[in-house]
Protein backbone atom coordinates (compact mmCIF):
# COMPACT_ATOMS: atom_id res chain seq x y z
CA UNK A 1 -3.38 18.92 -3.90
CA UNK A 2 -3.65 18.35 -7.86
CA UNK A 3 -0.29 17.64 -9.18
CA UNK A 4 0.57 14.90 -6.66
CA UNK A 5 -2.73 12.55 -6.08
CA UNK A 6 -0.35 9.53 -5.67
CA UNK A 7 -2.38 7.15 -7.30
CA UNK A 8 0.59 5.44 -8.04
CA UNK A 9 1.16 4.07 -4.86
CA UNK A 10 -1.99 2.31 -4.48
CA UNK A 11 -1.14 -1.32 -5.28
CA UNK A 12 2.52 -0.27 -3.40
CA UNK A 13 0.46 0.46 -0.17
CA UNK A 14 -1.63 -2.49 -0.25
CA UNK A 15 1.38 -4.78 -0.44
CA UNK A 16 2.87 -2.61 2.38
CA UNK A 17 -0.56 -3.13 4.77
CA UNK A 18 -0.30 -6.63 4.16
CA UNK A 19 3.15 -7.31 4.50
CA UNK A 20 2.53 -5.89 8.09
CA UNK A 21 -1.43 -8.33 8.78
CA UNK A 22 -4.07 -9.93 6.56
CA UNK A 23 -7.20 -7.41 6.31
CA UNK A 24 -10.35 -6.97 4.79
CA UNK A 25 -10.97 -4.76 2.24
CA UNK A 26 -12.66 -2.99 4.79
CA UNK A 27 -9.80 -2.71 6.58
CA UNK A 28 -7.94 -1.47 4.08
CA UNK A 29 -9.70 1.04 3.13
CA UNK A 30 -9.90 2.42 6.36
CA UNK A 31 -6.30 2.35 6.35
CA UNK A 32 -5.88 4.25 3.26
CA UNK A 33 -7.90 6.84 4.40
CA UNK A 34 -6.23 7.66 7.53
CA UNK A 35 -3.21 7.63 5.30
CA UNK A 36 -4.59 10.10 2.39
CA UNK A 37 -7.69 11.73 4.32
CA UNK A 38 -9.85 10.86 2.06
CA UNK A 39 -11.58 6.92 1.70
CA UNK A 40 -10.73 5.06 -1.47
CA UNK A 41 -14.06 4.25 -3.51
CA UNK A 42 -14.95 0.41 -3.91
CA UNK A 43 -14.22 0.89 -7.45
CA UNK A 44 -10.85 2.11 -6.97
CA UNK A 45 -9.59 -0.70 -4.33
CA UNK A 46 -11.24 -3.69 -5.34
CA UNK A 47 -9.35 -3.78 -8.81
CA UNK A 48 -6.45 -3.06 -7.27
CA UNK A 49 -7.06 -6.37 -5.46
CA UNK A 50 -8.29 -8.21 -8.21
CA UNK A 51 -5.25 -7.37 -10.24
CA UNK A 52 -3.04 -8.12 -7.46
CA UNK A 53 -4.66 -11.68 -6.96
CA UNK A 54 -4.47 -12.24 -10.46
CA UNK A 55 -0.60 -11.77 -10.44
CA UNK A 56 -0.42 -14.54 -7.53
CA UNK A 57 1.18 -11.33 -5.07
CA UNK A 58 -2.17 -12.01 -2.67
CA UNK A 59 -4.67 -14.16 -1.81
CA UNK A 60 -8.42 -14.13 -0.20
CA UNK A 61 -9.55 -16.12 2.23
CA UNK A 62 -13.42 -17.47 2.34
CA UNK A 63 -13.98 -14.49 4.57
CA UNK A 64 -12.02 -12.19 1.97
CA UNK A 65 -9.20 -11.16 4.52
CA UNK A 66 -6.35 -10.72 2.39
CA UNK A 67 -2.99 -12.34 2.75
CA UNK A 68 0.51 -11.67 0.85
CA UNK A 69 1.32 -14.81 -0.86
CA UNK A 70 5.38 -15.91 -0.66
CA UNK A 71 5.75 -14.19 -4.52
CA UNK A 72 3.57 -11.10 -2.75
CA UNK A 73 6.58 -10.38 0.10
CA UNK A 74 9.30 -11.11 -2.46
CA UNK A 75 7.43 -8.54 -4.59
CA UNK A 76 7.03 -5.45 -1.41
CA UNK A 77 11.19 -6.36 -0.75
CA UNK A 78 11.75 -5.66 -4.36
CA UNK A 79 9.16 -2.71 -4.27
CA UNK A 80 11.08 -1.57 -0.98
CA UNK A 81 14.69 -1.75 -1.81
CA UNK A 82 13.37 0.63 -5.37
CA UNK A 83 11.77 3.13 -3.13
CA UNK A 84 14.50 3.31 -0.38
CA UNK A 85 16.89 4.05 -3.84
CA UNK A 86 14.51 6.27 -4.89
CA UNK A 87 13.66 8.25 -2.23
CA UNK A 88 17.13 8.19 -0.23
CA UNK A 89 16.80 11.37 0.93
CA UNK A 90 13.29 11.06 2.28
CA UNK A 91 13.87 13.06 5.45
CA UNK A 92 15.13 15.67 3.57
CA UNK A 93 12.47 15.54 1.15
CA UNK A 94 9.25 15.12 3.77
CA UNK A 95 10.67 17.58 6.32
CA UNK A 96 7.58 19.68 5.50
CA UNK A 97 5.98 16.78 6.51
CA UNK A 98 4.39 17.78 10.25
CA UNK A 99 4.98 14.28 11.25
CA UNK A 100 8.27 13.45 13.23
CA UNK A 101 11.05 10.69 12.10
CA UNK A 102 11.69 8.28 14.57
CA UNK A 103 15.24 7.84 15.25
């Protein structure tokens, strides 16, 4: 897949993990892999921290478990309510998709 790498979606994804538990970066990127198949590099997920932390949306523990601050989670319900406009039709859209939709 070439045209649709979804880079995008990277800071997007990271507010979504987090909106659900704190995690490590570890933990993240193990998250994003079983999402995309393939493991983010350090150099692609740690600056997406960074910037994130630097915009007050999340913070680090002393242990580095990341946290969505109260501007974070008013930030992913923004980020949600574009993406749900957005992609209104997603079952449409991902029916290719081999997973199934909950109803």
């Amino acid at each position: 897949m070439k045209c649709c790498d979804m880079r995008g979606f990277l800071s997007y994804l990271i507010l979504w993990l987090l909106g659900k538990k704190s995690m490590s970066g570890a933990e993240l990127s193990a998250e994003l892999e079983r999402r995309k198949g393939s493991k983010p590099s350090p150099g692609t997920i740690y600056p997406a921290l960074k910037e994130l932390r630097e915009k007050g949306l999340i913070s680090a523990d002393g242990n580095k478990v990341y946290s969505l601050t109260k501007k974070g989670q008013g930030e992913l319900k923004g980020a949600c309510a574009f993406f749900c406009r957005m992609f209104y039709d997603a079952k449409e859209m991902f029916g290719c998709c081999p997973l199934k939709w909950k109803k």
